[in-house]
N, C-alpha and C. Protein backbone atom coordinates (compact mmCIF):
# COMPACT_ATOMS: atom_id res chain seq x y z
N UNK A 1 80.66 107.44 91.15
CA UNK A 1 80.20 107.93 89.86
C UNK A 1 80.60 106.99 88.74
N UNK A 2 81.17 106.02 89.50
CA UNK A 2 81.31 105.19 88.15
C UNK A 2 80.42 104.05 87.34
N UNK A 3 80.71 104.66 85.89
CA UNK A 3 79.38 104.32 84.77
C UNK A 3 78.59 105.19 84.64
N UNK A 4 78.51 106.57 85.35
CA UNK A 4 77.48 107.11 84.84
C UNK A 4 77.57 107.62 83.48
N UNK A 5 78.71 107.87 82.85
CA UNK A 5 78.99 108.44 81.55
C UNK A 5 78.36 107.04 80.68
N UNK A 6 78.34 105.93 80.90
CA UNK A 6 77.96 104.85 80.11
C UNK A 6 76.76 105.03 80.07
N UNK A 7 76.02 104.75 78.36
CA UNK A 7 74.74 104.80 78.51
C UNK A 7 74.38 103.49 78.15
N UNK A 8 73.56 102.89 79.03
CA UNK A 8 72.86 101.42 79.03
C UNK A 8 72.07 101.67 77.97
N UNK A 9 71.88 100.56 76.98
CA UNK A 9 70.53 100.30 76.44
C UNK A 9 69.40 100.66 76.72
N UNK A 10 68.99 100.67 78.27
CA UNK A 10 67.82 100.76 78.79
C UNK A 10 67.51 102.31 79.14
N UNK A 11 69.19 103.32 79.28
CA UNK A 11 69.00 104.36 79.06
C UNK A 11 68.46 105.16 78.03
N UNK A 12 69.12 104.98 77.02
CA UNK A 12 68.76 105.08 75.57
C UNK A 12 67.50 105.00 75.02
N UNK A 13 66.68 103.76 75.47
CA UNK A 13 65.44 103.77 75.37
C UNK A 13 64.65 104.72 75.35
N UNK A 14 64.73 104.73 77.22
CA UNK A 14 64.06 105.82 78.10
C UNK A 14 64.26 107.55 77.45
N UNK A 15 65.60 107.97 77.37
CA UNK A 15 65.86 108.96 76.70
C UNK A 15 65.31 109.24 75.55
N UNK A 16 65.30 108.32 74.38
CA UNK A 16 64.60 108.45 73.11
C UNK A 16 63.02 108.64 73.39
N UNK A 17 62.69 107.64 74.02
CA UNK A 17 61.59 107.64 74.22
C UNK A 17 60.42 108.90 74.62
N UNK A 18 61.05 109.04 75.83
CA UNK A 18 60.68 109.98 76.43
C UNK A 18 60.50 111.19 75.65
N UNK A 19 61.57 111.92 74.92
CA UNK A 19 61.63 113.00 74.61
C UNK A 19 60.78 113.67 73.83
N UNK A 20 60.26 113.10 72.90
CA UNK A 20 59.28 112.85 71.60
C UNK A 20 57.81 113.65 72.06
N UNK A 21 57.30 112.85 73.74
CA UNK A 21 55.94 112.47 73.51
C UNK A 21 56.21 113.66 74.75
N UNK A 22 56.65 114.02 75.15
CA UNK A 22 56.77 115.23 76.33
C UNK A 22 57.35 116.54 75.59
N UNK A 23 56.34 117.36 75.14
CA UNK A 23 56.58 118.60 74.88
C UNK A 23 57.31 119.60 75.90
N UNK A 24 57.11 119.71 77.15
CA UNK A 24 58.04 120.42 78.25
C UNK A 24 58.81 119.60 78.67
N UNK A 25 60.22 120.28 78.79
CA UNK A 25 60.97 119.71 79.54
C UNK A 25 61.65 120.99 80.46
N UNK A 26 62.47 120.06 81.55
CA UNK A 26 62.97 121.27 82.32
C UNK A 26 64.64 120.92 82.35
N UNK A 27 65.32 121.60 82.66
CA UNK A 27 66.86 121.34 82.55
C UNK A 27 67.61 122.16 83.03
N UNK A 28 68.81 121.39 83.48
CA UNK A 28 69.12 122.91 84.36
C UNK A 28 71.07 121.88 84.47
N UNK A 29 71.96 122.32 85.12
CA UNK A 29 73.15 121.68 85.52
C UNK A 29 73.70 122.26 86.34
N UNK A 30 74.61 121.39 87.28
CA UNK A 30 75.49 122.06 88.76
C UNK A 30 77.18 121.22 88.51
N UNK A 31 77.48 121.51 89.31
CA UNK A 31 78.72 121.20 89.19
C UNK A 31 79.04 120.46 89.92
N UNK A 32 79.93 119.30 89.55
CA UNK A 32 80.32 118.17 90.46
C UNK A 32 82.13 117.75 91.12
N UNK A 33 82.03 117.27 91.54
CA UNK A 33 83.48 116.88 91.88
C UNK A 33 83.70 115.43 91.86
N UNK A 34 84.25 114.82 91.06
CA UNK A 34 84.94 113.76 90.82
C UNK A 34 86.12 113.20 90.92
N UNK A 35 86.45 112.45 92.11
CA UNK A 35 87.83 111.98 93.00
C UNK A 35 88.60 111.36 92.12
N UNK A 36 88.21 110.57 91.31
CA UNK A 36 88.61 109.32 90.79
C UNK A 36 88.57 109.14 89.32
N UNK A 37 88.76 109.76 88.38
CA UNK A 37 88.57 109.86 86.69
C UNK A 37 89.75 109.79 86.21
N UNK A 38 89.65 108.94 85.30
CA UNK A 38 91.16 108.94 84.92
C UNK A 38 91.23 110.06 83.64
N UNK A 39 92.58 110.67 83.86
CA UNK A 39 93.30 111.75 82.90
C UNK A 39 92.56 113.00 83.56
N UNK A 40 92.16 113.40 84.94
CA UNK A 40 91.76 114.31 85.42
C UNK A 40 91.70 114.48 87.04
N UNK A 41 92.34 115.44 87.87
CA UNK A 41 92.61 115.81 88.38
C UNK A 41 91.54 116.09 89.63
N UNK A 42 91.51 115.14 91.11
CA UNK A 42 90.15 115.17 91.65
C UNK A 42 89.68 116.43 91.94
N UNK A 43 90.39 117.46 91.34
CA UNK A 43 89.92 118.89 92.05
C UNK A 43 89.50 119.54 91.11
N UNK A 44 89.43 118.73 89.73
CA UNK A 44 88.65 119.17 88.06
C UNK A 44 87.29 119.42 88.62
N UNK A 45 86.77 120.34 88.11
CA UNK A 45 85.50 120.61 88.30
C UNK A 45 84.73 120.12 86.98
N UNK A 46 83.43 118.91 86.99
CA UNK A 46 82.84 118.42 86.18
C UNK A 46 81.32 118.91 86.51
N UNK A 47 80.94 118.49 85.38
CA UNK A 47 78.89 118.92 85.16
C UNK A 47 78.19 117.39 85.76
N UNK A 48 77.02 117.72 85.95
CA UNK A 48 76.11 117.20 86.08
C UNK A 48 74.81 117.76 85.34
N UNK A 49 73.98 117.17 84.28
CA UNK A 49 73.13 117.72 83.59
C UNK A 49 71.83 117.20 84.41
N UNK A 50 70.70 117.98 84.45
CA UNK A 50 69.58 117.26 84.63
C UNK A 50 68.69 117.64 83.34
N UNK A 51 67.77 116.48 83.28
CA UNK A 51 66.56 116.63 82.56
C UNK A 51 65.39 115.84 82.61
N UNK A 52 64.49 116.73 83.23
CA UNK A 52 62.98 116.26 83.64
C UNK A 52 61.70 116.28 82.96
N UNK A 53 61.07 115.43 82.93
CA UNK A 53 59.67 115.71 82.31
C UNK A 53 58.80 116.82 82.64
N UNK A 54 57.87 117.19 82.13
CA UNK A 54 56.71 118.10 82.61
C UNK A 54 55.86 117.28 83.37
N UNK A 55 54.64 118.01 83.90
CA UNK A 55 53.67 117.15 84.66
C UNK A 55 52.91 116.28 84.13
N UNK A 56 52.86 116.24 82.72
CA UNK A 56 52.12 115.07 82.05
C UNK A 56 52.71 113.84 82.07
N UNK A 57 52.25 113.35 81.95
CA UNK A 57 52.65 111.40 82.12
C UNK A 57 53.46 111.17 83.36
N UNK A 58 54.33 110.27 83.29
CA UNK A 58 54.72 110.00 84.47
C UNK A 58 56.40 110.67 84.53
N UNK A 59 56.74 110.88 85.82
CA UNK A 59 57.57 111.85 85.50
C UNK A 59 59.49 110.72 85.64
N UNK A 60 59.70 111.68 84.62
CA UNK A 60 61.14 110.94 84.20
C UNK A 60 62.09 111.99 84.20
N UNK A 61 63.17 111.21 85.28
CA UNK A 61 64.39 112.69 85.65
C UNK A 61 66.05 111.84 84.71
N UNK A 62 66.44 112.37 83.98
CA UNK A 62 67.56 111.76 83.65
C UNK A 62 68.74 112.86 84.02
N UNK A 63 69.94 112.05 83.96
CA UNK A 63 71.34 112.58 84.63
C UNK A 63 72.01 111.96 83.22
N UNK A 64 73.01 113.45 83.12
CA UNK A 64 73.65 113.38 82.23
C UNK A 64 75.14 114.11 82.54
N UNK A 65 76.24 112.94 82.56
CA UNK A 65 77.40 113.42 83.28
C UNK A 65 77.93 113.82 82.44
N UNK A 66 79.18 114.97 82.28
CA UNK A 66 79.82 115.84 81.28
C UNK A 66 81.30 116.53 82.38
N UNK A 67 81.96 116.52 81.17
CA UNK A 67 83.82 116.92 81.80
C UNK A 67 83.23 119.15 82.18
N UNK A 68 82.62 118.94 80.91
CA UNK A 68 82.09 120.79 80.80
C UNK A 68 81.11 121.21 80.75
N UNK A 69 80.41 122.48 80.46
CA UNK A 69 79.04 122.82 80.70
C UNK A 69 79.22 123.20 79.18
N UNK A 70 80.00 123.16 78.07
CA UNK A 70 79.31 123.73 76.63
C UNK A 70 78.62 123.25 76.39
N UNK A 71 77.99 123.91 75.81
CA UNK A 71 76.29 123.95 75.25
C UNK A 71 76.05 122.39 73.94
N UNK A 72 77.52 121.79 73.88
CA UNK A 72 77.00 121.12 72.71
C UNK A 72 76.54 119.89 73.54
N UNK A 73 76.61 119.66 75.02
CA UNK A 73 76.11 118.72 75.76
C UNK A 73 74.62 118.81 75.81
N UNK A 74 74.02 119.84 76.08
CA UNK A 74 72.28 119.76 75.85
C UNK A 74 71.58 119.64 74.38
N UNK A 75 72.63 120.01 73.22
CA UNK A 75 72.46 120.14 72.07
C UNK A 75 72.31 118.62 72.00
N UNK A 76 73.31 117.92 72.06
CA UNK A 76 73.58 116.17 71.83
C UNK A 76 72.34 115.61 72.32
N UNK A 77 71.72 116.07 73.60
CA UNK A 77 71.14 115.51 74.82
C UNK A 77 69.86 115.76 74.22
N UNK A 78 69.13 116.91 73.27
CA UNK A 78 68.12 116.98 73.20
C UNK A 78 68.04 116.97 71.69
N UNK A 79 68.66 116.50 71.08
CA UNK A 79 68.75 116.42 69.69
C UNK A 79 67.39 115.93 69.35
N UNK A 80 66.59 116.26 68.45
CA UNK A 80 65.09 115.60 68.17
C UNK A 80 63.79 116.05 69.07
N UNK A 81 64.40 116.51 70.03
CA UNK A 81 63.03 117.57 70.89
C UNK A 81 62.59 118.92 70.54
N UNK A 82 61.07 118.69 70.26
CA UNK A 82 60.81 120.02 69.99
C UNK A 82 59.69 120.07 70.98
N UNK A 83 59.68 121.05 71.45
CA UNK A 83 58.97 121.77 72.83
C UNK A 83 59.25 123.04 73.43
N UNK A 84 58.88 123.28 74.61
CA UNK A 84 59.37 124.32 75.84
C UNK A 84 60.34 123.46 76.52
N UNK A 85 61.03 124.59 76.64
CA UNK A 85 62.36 124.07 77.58
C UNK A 85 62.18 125.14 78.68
N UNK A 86 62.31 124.55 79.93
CA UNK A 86 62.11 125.66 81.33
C UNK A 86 63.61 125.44 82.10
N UNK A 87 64.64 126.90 81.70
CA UNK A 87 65.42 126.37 82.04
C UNK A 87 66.12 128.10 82.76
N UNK A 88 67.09 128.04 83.32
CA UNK A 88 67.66 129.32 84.21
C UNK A 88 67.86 130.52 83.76
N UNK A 89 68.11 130.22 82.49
CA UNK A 89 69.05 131.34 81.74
C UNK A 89 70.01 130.87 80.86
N UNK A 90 70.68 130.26 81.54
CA UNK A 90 72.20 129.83 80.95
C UNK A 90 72.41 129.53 79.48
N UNK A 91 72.97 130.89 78.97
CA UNK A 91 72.93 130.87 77.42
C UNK A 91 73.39 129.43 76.71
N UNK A 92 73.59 128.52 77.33
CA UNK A 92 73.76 127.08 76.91
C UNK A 92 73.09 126.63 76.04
N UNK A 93 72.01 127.29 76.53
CA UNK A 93 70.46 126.24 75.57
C UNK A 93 69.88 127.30 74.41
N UNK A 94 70.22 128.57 74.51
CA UNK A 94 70.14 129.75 73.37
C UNK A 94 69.79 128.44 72.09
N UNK A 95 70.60 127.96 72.07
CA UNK A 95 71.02 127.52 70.72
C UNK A 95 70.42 126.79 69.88
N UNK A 96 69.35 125.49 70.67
CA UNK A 96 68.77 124.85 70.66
C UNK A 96 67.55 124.64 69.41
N UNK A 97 67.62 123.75 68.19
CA UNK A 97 67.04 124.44 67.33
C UNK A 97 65.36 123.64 67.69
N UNK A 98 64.51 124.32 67.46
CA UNK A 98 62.81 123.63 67.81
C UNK A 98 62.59 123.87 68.88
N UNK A 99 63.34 124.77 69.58
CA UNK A 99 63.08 124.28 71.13
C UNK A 99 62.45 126.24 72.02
N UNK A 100 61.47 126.24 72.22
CA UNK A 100 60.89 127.74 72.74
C UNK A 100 61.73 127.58 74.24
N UNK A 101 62.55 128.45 74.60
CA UNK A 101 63.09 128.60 75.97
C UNK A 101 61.94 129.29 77.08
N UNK A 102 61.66 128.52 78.29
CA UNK A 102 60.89 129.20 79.33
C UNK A 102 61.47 129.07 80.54
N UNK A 103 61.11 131.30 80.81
CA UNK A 103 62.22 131.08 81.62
C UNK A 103 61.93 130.69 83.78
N UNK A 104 62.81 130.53 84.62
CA UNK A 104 62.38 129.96 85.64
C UNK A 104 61.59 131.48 86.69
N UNK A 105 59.93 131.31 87.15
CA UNK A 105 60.16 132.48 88.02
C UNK A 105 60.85 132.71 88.81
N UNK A 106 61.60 131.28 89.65
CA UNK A 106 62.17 131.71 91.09
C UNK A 106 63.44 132.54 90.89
N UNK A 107 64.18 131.85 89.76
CA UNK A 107 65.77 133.09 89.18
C UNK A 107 64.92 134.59 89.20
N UNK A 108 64.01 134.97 88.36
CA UNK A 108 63.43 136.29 88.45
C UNK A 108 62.60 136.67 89.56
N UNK A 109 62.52 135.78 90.10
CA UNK A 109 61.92 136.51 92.09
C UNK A 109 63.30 136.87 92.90
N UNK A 110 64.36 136.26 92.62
CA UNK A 110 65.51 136.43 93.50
C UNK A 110 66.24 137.39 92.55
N UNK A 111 66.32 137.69 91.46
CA UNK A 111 66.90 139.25 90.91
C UNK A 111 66.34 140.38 91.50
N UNK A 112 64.46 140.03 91.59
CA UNK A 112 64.19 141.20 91.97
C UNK A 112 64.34 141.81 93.61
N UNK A 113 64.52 140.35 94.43
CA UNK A 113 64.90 140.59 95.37
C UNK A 113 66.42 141.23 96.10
N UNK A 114 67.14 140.70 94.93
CA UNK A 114 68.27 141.21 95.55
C UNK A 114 68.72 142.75 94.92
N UNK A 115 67.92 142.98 94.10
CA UNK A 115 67.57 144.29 93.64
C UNK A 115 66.96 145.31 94.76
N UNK A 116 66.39 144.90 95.21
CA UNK A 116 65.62 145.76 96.11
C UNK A 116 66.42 145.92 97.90
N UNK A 117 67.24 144.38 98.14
CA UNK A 117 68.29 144.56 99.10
C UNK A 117 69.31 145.24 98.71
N UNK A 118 69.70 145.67 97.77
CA UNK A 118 70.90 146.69 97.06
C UNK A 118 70.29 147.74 97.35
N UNK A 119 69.35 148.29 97.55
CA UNK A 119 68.89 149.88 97.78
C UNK A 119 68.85 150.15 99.36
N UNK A 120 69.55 151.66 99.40
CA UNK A 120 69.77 151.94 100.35
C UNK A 120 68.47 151.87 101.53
N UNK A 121 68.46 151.51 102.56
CA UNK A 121 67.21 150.94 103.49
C UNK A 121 66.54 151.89 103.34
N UNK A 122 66.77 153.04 103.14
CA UNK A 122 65.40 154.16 103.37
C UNK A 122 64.51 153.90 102.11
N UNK A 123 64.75 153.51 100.95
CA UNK A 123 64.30 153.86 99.82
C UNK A 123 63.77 151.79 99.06
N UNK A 124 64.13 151.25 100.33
CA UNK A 124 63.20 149.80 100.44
C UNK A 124 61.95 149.58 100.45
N UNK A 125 60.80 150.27 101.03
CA UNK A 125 59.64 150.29 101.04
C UNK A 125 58.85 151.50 99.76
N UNK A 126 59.89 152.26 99.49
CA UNK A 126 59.64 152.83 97.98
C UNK A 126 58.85 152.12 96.82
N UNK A 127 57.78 153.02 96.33
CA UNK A 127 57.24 152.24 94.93
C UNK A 127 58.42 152.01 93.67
N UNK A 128 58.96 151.37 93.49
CA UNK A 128 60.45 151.18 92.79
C UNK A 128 60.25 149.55 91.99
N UNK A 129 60.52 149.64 91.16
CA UNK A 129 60.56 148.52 90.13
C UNK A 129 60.64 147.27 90.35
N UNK A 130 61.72 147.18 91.57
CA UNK A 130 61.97 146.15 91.84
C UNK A 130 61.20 145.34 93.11
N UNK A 131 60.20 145.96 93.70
CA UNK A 131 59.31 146.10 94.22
C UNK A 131 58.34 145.56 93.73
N UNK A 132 57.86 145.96 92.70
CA UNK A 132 56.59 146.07 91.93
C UNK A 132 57.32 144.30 91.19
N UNK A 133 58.07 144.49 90.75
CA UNK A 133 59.06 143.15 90.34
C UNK A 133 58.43 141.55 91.27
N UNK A 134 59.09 142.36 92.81
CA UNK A 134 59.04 141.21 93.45
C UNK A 134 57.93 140.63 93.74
N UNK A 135 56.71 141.78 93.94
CA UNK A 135 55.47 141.25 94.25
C UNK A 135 54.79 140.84 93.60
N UNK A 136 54.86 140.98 92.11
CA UNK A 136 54.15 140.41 91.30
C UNK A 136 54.67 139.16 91.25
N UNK A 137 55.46 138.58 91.45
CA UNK A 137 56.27 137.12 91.00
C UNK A 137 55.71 136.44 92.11
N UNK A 138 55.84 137.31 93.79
CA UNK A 138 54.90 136.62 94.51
C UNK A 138 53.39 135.94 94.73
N UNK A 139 52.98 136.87 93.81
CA UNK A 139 51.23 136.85 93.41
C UNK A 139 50.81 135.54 92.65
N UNK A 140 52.02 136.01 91.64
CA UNK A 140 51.76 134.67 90.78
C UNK A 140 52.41 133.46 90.91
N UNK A 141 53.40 132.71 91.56
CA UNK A 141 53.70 131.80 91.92
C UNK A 141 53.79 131.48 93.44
N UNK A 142 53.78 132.26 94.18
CA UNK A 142 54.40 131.90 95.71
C UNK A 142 53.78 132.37 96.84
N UNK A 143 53.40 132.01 97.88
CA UNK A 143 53.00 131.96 98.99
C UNK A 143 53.60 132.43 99.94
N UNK A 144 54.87 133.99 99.76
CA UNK A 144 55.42 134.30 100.23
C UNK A 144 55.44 135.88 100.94
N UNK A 145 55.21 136.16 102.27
CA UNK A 145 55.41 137.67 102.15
C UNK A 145 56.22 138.44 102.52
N UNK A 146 56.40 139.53 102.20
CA UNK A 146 57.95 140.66 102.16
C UNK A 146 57.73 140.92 103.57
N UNK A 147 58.88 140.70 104.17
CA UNK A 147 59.02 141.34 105.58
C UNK A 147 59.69 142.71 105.38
């Protein structure tokens, strides 16, 4: 991982660049482990940011390394973008000023799913919300059927 916190010139570019002329973006972050950082501890738990283009133009994925997940890292990161942002939930990006949040179906196909595995088995095949939840999310994005 070393240098990824450095941003090249050529990063910078790309980043500026990019952001402007791509109204959607998508974004999301996981968590990393880093052996080797100095003033931190290899068992510190660090971020990894992503941020991707939409399907227009050609598609551009940038990585954005971070010690934490506060929100002022996507704030910094998207400073000057105004668009849709398609992102999990994670009140991180709440904040974001210009920016319309959109949210992911697959997080809301797997609420409704595990909504519906929380109910006692008899009352699984029930007309119940979470039901009606899951199948609609199936209809409209996925190629998937309820066993």
């Amino acid at each position: 991982m070393h240098g990824v916190n450095s941003k090249s010139s050529t990063f910078n570019s790309v980043n500026s660049s990019s952001r402007p002329t791509n109204p959607i973006l998508h974004a999301d972050e996981t968590t990393l482990q880093v052996l080797r950082e100095p003033g931190r501890e290899a068992a510190t738990k660090s971020f990894l940011w992503l941020y991707r283009t939409g399907r227009d133009g050609p598609s551009i994925v940038l990585y954005d390394y971070q010690t934490t997940r506060a929100s002022k890292h996507p704030r910094r990161f998207l400073a000057g973008f105004k668009g849709y942002l398609h992102v999990d939930g994670y009140a991180g990006y709440n904040e974001l000023p210009d920016v319309t949040l959109v949210g992911c179906w697959a997080h809301a196909r797997r609420k409704f799913d595990e909504a519906l595995k929380a109910l006692p088995e008899d009352k699984r095949n029930a007309a119940v919300a979470a039901r009606e939840g899951l199948e609609f999310c199936n209809r409209l994005c996925f190629s998937v059927s309820i066993v």
